[in-house]
PDB file of N, CA and C in Angstrom:
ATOM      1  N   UNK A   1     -67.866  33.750-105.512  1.00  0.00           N
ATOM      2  CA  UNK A   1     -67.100  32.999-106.492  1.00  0.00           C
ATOM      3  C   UNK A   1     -67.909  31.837-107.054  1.00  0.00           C
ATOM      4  N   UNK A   2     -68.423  31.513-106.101  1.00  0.00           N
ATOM      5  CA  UNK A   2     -69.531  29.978-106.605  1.00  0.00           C
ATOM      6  C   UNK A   2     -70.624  30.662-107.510  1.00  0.00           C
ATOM      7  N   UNK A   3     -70.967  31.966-107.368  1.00  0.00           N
ATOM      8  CA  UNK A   3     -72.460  32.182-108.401  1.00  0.00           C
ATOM      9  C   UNK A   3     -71.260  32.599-109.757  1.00  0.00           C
ATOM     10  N   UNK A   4     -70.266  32.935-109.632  1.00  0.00           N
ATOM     11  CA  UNK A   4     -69.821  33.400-111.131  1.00  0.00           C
ATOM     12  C   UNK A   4     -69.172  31.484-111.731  1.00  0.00           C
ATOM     13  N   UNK A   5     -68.982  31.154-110.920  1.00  0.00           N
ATOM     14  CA  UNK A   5     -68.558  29.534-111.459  1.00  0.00           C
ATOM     15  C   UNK A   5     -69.401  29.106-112.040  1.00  0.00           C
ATOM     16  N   UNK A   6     -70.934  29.011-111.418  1.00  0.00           N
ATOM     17  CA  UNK A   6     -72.313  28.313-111.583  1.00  0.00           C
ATOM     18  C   UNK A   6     -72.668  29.059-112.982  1.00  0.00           C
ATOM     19  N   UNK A   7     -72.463  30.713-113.490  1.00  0.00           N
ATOM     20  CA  UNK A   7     -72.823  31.131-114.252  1.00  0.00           C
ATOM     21  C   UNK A   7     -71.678  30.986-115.684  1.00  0.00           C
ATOM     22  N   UNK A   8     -70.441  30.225-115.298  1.00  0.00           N
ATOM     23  CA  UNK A   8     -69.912  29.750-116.382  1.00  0.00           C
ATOM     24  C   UNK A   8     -70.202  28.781-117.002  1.00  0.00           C
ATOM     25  N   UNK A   9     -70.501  27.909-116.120  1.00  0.00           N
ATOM     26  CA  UNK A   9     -70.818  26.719-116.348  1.00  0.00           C
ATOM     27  C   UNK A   9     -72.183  26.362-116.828  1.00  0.00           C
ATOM     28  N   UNK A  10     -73.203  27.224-116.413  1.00  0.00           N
ATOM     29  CA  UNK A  10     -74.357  27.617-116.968  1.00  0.00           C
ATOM     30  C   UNK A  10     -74.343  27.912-118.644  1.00  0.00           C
ATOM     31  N   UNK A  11     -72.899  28.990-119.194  1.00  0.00           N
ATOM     32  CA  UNK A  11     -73.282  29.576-120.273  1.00  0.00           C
ATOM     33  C   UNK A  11     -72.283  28.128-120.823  1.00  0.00           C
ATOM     34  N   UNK A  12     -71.456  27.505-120.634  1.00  0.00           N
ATOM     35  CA  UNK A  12     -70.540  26.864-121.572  1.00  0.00           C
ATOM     36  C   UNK A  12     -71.972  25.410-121.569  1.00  0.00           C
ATOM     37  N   UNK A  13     -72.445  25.309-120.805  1.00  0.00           N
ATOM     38  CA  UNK A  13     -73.597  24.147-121.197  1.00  0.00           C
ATOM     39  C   UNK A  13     -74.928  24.576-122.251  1.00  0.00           C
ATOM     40  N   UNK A  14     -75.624  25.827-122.377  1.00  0.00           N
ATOM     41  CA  UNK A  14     -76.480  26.257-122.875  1.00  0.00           C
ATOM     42  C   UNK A  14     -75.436  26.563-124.459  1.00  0.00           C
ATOM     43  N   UNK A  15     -74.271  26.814-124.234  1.00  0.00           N
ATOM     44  CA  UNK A  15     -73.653  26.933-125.789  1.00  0.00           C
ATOM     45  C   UNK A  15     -73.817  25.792-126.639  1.00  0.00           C
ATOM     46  N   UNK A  16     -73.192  24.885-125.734  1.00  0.00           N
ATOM     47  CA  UNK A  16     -73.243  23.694-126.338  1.00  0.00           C
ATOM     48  C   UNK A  16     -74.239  23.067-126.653  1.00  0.00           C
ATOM     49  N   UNK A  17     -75.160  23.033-126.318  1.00  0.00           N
ATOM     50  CA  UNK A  17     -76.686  23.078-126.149  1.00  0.00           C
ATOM     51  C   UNK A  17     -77.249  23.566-127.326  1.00  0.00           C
ATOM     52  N   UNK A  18     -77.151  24.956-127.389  1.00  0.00           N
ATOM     53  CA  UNK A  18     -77.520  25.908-128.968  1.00  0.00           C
ATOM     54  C   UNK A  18     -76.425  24.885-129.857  1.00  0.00           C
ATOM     55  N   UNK A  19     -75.574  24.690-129.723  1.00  0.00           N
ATOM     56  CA  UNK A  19     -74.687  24.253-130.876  1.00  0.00           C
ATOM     57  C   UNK A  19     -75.235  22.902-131.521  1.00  0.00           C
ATOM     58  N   UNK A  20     -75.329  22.486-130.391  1.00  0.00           N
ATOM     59  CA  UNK A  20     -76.053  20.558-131.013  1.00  0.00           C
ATOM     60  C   UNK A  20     -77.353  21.185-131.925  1.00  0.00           C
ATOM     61  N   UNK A  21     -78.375  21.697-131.314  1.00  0.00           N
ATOM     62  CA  UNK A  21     -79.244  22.255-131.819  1.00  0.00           C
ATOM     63  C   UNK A  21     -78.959  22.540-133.375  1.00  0.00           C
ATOM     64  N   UNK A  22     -78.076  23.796-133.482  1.00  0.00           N
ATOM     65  CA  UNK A  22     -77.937  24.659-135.047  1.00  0.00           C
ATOM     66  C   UNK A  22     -77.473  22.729-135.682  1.00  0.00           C
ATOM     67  N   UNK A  23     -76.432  22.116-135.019  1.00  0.00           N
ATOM     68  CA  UNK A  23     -76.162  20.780-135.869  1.00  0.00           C
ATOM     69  C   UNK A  23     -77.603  19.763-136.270  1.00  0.00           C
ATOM     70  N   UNK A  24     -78.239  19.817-135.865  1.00  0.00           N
ATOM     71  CA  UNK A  24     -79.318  18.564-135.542  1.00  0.00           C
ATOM     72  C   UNK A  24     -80.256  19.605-137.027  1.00  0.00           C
ATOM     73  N   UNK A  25     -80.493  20.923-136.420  1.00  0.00           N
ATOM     74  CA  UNK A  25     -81.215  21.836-137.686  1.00  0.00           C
ATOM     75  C   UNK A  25     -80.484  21.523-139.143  1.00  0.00           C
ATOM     76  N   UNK A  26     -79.525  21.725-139.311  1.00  0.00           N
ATOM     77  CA  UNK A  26     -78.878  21.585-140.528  1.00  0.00           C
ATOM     78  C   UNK A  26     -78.734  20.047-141.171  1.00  0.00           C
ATOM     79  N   UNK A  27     -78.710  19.108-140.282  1.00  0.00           N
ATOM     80  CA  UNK A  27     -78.971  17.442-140.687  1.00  0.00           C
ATOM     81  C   UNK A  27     -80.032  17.417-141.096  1.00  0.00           C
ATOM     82  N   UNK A  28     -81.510  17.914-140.735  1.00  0.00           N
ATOM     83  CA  UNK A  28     -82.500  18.046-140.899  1.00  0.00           C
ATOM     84  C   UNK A  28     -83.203  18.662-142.173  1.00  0.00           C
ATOM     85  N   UNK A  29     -82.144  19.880-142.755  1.00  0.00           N
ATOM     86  CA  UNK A  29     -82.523  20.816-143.624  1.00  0.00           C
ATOM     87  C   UNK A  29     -81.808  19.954-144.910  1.00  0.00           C
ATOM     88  N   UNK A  30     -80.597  19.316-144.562  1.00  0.00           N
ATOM     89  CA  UNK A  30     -79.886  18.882-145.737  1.00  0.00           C
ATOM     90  C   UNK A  30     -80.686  17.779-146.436  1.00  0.00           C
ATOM     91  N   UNK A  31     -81.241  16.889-145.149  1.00  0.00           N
ATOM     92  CA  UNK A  31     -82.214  15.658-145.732  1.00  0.00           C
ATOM     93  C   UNK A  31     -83.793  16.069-146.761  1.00  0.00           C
ATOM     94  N   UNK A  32     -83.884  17.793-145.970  1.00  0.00           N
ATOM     95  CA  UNK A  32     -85.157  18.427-146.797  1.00  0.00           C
ATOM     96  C   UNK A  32     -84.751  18.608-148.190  1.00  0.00           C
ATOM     97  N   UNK A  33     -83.447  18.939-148.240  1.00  0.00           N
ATOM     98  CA  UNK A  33     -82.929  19.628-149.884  1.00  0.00           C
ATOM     99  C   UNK A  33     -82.462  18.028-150.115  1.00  0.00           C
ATOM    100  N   UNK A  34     -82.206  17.275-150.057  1.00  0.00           N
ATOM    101  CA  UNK A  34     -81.545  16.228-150.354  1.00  0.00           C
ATOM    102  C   UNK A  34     -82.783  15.213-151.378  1.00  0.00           C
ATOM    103  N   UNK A  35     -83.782  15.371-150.743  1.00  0.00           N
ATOM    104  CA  UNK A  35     -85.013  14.328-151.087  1.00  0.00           C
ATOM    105  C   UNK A  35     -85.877  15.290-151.863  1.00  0.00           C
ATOM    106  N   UNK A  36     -85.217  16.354-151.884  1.00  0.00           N
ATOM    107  CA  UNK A  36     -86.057  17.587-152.811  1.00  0.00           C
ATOM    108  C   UNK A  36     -87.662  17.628-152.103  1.00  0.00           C
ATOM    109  N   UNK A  37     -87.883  17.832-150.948  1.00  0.00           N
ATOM    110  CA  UNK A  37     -88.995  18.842-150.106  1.00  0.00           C
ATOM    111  C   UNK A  37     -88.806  20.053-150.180  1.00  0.00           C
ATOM    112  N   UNK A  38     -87.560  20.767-149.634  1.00  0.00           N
ATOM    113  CA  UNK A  38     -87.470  22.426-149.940  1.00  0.00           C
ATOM    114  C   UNK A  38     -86.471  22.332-151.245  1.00  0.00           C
ATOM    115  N   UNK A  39     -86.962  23.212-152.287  1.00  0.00           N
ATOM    116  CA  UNK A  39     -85.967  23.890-153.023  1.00  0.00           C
ATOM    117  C   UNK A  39     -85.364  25.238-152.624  1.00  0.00           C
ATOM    118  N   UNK A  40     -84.141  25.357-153.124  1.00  0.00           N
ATOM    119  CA  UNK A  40     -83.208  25.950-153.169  1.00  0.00           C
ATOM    120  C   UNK A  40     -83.510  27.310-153.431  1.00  0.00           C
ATOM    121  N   UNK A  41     -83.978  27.402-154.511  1.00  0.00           N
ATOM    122  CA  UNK A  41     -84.361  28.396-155.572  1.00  0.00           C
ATOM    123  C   UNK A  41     -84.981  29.284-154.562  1.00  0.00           C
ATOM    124  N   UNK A  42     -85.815  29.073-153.936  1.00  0.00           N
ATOM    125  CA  UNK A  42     -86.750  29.764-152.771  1.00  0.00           C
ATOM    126  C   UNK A  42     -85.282  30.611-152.112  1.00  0.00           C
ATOM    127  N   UNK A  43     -85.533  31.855-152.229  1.00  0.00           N
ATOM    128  CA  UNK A  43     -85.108  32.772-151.033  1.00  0.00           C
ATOM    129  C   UNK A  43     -85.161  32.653-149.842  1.00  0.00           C
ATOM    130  N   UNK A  44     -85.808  32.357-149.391  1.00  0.00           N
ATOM    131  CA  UNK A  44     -86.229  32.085-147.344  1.00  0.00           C
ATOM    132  C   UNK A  44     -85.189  30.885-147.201  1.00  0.00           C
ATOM    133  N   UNK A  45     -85.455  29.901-148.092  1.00  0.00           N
ATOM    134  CA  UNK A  45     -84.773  28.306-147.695  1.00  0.00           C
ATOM    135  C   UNK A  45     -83.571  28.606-147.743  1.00  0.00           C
ATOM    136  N   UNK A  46     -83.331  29.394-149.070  1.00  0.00           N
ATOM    137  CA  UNK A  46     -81.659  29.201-149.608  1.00  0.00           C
ATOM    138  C   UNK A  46     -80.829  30.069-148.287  1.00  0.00           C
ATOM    139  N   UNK A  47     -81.994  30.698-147.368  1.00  0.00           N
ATOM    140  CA  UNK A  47     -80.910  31.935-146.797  1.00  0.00           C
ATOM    141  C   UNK A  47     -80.764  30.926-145.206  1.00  0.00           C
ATOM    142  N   UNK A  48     -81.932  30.855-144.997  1.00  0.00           N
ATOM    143  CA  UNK A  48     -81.435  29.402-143.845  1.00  0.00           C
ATOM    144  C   UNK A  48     -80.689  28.379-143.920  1.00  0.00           C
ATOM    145  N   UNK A  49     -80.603  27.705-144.984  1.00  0.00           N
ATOM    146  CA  UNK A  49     -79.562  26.531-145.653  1.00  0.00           C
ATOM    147  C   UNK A  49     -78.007  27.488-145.478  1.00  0.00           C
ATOM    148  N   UNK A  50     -78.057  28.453-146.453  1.00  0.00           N
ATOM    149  CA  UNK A  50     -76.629  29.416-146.231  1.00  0.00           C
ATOM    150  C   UNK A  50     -76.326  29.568-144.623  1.00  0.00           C
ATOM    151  N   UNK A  51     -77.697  30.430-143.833  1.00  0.00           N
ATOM    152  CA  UNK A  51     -77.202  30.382-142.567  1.00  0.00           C
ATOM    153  C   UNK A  51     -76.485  29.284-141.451  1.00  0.00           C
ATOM    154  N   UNK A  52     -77.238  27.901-141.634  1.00  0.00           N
ATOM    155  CA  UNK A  52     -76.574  27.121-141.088  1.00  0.00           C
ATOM    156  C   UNK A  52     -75.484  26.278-141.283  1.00  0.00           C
ATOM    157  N   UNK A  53     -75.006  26.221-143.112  1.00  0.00           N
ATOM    158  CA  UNK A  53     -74.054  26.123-143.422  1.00  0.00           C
ATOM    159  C   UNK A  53     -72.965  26.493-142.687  1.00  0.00           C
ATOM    160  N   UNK A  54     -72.979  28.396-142.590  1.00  0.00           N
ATOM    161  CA  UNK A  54     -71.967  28.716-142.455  1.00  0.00           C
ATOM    162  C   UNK A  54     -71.805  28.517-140.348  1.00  0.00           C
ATOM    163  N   UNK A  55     -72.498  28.455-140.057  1.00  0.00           N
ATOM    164  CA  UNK A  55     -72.447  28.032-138.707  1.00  0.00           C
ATOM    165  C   UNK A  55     -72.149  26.539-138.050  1.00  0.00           C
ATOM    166  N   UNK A  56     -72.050  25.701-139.334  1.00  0.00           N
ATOM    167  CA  UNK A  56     -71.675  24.257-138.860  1.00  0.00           C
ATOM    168  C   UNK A  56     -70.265  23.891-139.893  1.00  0.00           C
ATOM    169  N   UNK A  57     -70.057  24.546-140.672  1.00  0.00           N
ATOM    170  CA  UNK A  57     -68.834  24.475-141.997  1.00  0.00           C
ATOM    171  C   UNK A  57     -67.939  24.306-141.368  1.00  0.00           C
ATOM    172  N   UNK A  58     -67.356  25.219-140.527  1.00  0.00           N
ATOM    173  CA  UNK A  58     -66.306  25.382-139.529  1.00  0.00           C
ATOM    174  C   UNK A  58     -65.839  24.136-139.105  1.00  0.00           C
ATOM    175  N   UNK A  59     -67.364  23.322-138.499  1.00  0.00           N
ATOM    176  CA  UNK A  59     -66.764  21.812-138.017  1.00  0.00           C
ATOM    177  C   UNK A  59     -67.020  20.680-138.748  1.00  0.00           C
ATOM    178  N   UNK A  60     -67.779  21.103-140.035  1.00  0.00           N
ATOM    179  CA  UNK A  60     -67.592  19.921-140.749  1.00  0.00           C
ATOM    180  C   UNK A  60     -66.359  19.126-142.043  1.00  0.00           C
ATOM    181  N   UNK A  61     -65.990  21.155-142.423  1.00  0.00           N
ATOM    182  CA  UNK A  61     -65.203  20.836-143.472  1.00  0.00           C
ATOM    183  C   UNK A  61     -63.637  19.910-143.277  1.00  0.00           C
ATOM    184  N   UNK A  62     -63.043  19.979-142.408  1.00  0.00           N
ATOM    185  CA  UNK A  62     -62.296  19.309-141.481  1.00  0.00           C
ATOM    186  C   UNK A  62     -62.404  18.004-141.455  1.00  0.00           C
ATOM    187  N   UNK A  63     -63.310  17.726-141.011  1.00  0.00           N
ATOM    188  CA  UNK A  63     -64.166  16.296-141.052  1.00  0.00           C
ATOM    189  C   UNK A  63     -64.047  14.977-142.366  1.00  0.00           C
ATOM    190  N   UNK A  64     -64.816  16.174-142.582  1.00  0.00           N
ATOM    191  CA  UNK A  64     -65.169  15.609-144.311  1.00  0.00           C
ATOM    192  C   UNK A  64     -63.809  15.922-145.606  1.00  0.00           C
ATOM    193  N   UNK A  65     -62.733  15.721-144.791  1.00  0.00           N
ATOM    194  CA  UNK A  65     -62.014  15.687-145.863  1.00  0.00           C
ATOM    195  C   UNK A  65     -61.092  14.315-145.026  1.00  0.00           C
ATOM    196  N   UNK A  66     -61.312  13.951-144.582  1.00  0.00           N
ATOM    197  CA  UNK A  66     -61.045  12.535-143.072  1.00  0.00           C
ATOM    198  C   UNK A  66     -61.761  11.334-143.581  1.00  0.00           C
ATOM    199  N   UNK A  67     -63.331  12.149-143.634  1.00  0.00           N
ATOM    200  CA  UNK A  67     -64.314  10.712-143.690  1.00  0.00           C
ATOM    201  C   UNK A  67     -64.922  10.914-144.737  1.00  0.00           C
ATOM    202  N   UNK A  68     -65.068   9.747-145.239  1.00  0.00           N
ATOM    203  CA  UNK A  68     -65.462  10.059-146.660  1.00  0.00           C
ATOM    204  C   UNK A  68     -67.274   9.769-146.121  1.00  0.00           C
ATOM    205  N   UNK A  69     -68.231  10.092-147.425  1.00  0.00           N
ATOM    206  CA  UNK A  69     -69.606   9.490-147.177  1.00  0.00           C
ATOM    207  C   UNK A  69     -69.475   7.931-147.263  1.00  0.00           C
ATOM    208  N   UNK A  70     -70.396   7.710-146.608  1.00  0.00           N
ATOM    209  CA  UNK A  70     -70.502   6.283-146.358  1.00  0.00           C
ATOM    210  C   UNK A  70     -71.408   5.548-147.662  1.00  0.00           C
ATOM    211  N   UNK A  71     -71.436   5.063-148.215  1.00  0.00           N
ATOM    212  CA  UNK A  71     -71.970   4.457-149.780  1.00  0.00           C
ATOM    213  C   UNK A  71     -71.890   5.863-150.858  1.00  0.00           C
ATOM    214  N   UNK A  72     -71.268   6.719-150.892  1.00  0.00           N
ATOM    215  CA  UNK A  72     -71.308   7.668-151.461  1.00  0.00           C
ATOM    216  C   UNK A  72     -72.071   8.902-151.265  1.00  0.00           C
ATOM    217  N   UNK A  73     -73.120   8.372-150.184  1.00  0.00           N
ATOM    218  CA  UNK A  73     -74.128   9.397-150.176  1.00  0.00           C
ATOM    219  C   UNK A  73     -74.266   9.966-148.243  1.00  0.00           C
ATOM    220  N   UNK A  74     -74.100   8.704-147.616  1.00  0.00           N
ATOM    221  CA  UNK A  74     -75.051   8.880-146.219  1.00  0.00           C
ATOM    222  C   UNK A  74     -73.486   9.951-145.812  1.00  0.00           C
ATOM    223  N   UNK A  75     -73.706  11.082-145.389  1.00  0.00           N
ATOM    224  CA  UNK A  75     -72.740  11.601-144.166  1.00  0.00           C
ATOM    225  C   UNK A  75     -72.516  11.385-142.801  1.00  0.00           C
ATOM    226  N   UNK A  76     -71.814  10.722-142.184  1.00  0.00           N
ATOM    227  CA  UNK A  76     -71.454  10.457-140.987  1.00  0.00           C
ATOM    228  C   UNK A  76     -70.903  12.202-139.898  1.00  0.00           C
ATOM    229  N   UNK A  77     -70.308  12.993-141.012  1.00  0.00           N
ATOM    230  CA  UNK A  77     -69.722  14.357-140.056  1.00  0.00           C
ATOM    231  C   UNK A  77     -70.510  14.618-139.167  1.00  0.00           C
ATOM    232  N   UNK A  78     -71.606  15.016-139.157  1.00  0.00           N
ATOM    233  CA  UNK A  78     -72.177  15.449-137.858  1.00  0.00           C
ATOM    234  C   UNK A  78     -72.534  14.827-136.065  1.00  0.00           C
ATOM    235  N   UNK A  79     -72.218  13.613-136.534  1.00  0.00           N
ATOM    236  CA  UNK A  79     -71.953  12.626-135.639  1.00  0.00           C
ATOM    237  C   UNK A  79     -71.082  12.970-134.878  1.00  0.00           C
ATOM    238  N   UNK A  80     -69.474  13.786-135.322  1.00  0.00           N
ATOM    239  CA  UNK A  80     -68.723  13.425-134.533  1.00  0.00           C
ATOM    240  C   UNK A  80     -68.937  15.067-133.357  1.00  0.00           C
ATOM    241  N   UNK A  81     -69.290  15.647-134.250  1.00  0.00           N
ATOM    242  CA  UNK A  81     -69.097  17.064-133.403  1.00  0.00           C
ATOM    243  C   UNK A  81     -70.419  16.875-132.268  1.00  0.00           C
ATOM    244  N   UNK A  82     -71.890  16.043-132.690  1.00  0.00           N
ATOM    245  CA  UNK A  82     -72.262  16.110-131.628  1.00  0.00           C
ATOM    246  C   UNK A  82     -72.297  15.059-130.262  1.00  0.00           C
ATOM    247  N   UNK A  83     -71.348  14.095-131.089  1.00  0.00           N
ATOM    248  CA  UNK A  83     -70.913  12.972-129.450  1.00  0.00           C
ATOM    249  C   UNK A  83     -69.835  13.999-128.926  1.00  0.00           C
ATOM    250  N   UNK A  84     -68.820  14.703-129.350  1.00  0.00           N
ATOM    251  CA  UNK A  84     -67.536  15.357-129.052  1.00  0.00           C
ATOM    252  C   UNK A  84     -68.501  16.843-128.023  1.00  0.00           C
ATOM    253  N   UNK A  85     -69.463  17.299-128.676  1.00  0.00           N
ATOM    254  CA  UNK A  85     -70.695  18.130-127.887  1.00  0.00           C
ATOM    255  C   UNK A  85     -71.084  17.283-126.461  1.00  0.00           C
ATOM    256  N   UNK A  86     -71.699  16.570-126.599  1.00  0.00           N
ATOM    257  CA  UNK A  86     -72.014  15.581-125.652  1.00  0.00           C
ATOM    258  C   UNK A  86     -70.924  15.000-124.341  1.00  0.00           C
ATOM    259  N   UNK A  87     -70.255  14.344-125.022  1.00  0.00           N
ATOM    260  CA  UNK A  87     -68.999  14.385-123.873  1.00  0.00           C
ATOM    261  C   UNK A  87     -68.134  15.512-122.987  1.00  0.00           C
ATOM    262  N   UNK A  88     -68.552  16.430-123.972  1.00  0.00           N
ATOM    263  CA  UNK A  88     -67.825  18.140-122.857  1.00  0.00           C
ATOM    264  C   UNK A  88     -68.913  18.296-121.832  1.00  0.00           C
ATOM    265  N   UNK A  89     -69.897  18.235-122.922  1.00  0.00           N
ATOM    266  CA  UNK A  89     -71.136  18.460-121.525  1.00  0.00           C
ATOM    267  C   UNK A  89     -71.083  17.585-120.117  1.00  0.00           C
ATOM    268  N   UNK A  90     -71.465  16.562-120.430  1.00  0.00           N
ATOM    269  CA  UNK A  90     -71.105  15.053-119.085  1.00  0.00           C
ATOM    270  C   UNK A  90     -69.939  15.120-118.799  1.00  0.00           C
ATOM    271  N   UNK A  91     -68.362  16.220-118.960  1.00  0.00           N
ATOM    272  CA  UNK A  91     -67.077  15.943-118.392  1.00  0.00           C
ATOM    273  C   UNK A  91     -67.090  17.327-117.458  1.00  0.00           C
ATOM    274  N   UNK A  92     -67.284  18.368-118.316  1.00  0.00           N
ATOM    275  CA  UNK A  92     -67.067  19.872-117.839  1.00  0.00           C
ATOM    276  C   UNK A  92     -68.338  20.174-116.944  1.00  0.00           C
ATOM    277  N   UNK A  93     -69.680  19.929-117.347  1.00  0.00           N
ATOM    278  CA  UNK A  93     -70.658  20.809-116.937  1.00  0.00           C
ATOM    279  C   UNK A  93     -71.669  19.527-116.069  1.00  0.00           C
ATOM    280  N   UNK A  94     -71.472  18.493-116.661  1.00  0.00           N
ATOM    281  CA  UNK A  94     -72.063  17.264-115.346  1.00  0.00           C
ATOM    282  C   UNK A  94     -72.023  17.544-114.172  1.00  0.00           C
ATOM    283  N   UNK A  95     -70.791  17.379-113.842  1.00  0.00           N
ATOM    284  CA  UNK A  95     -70.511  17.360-112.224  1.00  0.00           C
ATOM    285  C   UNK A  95     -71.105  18.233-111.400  1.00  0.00           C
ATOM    286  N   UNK A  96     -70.356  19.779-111.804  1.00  0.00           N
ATOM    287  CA  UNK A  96     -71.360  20.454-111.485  1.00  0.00           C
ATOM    288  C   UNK A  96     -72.604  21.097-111.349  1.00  0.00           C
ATOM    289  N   UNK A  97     -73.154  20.444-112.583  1.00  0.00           N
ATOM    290  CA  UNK A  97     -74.829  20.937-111.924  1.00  0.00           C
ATOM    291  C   UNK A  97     -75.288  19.225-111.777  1.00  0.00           C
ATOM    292  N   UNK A  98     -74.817  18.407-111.091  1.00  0.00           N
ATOM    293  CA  UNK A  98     -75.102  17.465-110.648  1.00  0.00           C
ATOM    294  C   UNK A  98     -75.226  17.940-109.183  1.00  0.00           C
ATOM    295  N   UNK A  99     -74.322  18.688-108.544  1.00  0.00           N
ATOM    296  CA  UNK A  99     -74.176  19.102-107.294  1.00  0.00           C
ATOM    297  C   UNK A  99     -75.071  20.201-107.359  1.00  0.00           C
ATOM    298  N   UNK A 100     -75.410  20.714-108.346  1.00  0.00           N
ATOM    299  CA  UNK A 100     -76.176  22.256-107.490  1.00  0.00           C
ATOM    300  C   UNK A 100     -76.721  22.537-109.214  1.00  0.00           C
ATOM    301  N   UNK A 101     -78.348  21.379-108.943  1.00  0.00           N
ATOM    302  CA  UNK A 101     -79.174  21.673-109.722  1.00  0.00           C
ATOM    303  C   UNK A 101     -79.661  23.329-110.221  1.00  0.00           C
ATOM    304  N   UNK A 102     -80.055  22.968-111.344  1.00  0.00           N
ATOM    305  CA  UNK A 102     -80.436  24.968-111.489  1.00  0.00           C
ATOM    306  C   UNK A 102     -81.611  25.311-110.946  1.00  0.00           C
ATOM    307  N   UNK A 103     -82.367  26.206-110.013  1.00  0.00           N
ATOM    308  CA  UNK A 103     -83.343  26.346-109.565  1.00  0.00           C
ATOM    309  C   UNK A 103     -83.930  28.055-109.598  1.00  0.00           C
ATOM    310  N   UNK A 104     -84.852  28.074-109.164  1.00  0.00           N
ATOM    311  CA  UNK A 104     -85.229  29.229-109.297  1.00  0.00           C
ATOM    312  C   UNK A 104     -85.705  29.892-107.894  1.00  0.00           C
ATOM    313  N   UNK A 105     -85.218  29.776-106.843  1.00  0.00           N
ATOM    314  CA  UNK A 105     -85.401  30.142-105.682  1.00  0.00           C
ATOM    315  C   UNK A 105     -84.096  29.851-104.682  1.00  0.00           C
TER     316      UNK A 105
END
């Protein structure tokens, strides 16, 4: 019962994990299209920009109809999903791999 616990808790931390990630990528990509480094127009960009759109939309559009931009421009949304990321991690998945580090032996 403890290795299938350890292996939940394993996958709900590595999700969250990928998730901050795809968020932190897309803050990153928006500031590239934003300051005009990548254009749009480009196929490769536009399909990564689309991809992570639609993988962070879910939790931003919600958001952003709450908080407005801050001087018109700076976005605050991603902030909240990854402190709200952050705190599941240190509530749900802390404890226990505080007690029973991940190891390989």
């Amino acid at each position: 019962m403890s290795n299938l616990l350890g292996l939940g808790v394993w996958l709900i931390h590595n999700v969250l994990s990928l998730l901050s990630f795809v968020i932190i990528a897309w803050v990153i990509m928006s500031w590239l299209v934003g300051f005009d480094v990548i254009n749009l127009r480009n196929r490769f960009a536009r399909s990564i920009y689309d991809a992570l759109n639609a993988a962070t939309g879910w939790m931003f559009r919600p958001l952003r109809r709450l908080i407005p931009p801050i001087g018109g421009t700076l976005d605050i949304t991603p902030l909240i999903p990854l402190l709200l990321i952050e705190g599941i991690q240190m509530w749900v998945t802390g404890p226990y791999l505080a007690m029973h580090p991940p190891g390989f032996g």
